[in-house]
Every structure is written in C-alpha cells, then in structure tokens.
C-alpha atoms as a PDB file:
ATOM      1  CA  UNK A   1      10.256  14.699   4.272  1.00  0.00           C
ATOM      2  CA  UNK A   2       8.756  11.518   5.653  1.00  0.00           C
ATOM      3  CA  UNK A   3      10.294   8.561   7.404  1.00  0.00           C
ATOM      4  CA  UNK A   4      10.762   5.159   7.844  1.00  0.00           C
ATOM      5  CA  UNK A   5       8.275   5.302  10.956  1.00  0.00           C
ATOM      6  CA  UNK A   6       5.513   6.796   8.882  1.00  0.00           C
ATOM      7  CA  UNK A   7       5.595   3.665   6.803  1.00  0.00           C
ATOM      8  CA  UNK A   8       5.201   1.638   9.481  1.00  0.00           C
ATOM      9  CA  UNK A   9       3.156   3.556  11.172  1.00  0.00           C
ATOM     10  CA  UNK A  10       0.694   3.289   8.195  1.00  0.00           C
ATOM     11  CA  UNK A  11       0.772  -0.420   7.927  1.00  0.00           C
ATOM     12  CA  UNK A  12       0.141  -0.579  11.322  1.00  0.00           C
ATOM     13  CA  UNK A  13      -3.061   1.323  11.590  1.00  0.00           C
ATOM     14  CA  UNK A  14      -4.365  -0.365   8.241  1.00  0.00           C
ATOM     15  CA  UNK A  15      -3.499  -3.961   9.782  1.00  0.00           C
ATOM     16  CA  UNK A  16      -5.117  -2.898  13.438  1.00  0.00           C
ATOM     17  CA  UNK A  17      -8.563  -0.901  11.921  1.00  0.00           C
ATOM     18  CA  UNK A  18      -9.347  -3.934  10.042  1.00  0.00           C
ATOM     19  CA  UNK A  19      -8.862  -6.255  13.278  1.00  0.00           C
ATOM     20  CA  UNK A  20      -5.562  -8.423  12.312  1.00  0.00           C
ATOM     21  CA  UNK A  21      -2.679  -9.375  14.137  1.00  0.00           C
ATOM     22  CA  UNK A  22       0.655  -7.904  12.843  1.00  0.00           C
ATOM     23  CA  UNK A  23       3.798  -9.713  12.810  1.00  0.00           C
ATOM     24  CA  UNK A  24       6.185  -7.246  14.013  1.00  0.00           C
ATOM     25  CA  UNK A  25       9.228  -9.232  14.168  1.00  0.00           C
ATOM     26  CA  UNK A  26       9.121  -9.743  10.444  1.00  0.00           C
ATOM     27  CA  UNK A  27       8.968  -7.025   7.833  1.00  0.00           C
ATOM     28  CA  UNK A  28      10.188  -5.341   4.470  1.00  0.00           C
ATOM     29  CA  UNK A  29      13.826  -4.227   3.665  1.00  0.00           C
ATOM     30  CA  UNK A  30      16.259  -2.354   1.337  1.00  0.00           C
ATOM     31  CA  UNK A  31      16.348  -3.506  -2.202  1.00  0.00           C
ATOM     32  CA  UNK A  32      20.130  -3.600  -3.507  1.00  0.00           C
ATOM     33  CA  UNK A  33      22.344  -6.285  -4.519  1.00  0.00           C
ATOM     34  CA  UNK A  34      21.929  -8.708  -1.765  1.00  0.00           C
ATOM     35  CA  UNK A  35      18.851 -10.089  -0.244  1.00  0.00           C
ATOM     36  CA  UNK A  36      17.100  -8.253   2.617  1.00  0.00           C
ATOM     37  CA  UNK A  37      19.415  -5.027   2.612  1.00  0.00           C
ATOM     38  CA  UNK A  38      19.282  -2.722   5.378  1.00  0.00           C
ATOM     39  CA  UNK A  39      16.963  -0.287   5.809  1.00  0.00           C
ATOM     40  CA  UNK A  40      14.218  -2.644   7.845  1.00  0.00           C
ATOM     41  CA  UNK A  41      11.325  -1.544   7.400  1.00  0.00           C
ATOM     42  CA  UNK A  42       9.153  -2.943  10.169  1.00  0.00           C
ATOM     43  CA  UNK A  43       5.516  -3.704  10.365  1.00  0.00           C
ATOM     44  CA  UNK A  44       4.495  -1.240  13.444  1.00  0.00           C
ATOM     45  CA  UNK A  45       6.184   2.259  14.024  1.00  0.00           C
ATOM     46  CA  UNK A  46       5.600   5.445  15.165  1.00  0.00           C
ATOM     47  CA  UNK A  47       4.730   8.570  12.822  1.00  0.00           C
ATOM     48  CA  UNK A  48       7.760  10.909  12.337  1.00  0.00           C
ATOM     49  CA  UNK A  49      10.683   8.566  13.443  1.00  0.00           C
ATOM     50  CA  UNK A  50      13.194   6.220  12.181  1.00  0.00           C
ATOM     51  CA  UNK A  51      15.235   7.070   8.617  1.00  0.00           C
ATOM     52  CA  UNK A  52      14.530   9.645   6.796  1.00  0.00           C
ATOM     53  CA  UNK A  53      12.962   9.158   3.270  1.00  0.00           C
ATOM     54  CA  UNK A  54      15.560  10.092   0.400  1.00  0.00           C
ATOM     55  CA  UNK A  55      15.473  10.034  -3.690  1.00  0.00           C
ATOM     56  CA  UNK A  56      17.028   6.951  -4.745  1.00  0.00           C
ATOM     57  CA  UNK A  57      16.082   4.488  -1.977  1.00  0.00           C
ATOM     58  CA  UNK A  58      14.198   1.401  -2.550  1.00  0.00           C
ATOM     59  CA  UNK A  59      12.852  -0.742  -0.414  1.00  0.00           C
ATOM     60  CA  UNK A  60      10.536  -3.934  -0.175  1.00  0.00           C
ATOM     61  CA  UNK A  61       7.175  -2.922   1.873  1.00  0.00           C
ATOM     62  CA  UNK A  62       5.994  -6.427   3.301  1.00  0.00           C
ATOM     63  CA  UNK A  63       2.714  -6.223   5.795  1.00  0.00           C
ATOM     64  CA  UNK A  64       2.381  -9.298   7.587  1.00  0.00           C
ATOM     65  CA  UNK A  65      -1.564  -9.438   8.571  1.00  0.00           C
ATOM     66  CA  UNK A  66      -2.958 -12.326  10.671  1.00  0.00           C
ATOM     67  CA  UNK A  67      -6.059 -13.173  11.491  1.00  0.00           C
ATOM     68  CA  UNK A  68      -6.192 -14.387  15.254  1.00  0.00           C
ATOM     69  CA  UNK A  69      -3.469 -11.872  16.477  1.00  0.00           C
ATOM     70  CA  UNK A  70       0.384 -11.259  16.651  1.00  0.00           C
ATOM     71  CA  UNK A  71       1.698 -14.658  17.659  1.00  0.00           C
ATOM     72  CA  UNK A  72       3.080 -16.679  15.441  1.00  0.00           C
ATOM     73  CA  UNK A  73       5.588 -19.528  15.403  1.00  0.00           C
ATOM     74  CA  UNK A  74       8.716 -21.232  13.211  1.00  0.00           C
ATOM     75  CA  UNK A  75       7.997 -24.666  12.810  1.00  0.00           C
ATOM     76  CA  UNK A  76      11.830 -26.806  13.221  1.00  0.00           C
ATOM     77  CA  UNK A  77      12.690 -26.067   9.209  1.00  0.00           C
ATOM     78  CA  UNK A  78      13.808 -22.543  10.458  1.00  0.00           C
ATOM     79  CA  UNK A  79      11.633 -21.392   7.706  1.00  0.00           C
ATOM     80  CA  UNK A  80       7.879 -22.354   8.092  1.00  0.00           C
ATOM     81  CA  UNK A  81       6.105 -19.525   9.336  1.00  0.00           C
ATOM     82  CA  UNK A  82       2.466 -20.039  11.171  1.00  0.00           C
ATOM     83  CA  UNK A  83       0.005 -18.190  13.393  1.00  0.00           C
ATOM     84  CA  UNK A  84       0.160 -19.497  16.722  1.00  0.00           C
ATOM     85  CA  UNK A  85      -3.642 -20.533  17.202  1.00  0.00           C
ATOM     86  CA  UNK A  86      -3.709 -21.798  13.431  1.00  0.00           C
ATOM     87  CA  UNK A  87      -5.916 -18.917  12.577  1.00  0.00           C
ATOM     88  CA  UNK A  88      -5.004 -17.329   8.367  1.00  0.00           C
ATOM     89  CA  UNK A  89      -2.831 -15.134   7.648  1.00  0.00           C
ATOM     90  CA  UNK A  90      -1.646 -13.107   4.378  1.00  0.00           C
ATOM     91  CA  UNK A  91       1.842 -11.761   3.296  1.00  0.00           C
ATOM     92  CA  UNK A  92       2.264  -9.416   0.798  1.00  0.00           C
ATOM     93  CA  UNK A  93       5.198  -7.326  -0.737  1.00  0.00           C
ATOM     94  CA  UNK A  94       5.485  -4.618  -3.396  1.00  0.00           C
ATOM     95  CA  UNK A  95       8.429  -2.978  -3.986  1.00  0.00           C
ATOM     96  CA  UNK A  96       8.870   0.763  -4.013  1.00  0.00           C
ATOM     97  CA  UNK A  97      11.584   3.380  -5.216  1.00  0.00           C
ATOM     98  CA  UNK A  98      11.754   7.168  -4.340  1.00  0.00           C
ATOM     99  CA  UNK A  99      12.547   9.020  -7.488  1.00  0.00           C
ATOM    100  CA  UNK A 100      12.823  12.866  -7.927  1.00  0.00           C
ATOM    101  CA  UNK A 101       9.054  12.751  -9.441  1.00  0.00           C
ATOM    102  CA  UNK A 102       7.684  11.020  -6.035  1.00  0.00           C
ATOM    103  CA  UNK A 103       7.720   6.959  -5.629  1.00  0.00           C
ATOM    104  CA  UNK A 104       7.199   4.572  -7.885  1.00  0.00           C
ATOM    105  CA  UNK A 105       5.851   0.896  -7.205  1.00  0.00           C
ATOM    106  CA  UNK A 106       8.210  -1.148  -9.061  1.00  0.00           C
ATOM    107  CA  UNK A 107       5.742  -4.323  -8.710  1.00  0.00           C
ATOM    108  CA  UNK A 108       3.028  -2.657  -9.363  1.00  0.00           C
ATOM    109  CA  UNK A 109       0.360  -4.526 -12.382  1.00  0.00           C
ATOM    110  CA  UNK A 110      -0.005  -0.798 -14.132  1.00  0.00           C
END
C-alpha cells in the first residue's frame, strides 16, 4: 500500500535530521534491462504520493547526502559530480525488489 513518495519521503527526513544537504535532482531508478529504468525514485518526496508500490518492482534506492547543503555542480566531463562549496559528500545505492513475502534487498551483505 505504500508509494513512491514514502520512499522519498523517508530519505529525505533521514538526510535532513542528521543535517546534510540532499541532492534532489539526482536519485535511484527502476531496475530492468536497461540502465536507469523508469520509475525515478527521487531523493525528497512527500508521504502518500507518487506510484504506487506493487509485487514485482525493483528499483535502485540511491540517497545522495552532502555535507555543506544541496548545491552541487558538474564539472565540463558531463559526469563529475561535486558539492558546490567543496564540502563531502556520500552516495550510496542498494537495490530492492517487492516480492509477495515483503521486499528484499538484493545488495544486501546478508
């Protein structure tokens, strides 16, 4: 019964109660047979919106925390990724599917 929003919305408040920026341009997507498959799943939502959660969808969940707040810039590689006022940052992903049991984090060490 959840949705995408939740997820985001979760991220979110994790990300802001600990005092980090969030990159909200940037975020996790579908896993399928091509890279970065739709659904997005963005970094900041709101609670009880966006696609609904269904058995057999997996997606990539990828916070994007940083440490002096949300700006960030591309350097001229297209690629390159920084914080805008140099400050750390960390980027994580796990991968999760939604079975009939519940999800399941594909990537996760256990």
């Amino acid at each position: 019964g959840g949705r995408m929003g939740d997820v985001s919305a979760a991220i979110g408040q994790v990300g802001r109660a600990a005092g980090y920026g969030i990159n909200a341009d940037f975020g996790g997507h579908g896993v399928g047979r091509t890279m970065h498959e739709e659904p997005h799943v963005p970094n900041l939502g709101r609670p009880g919106t966006g696609l609904k959660l269904k058995t057999g969808l997996v997606v990539a969940i990828e916070p994007w925390f940083m440490a002096g707040g949300d700006d960030y810039v591309v350097d001229d590689d297209g690629w390159t990724i920084r914080t805008a006022d140099g400050s750390l940052a960390a980027h994580a992903e796990h991968t999760v599917a939604l079975t009939p049991d519940g999800p399941v984090v594909l990537t996760a060490r256990d």
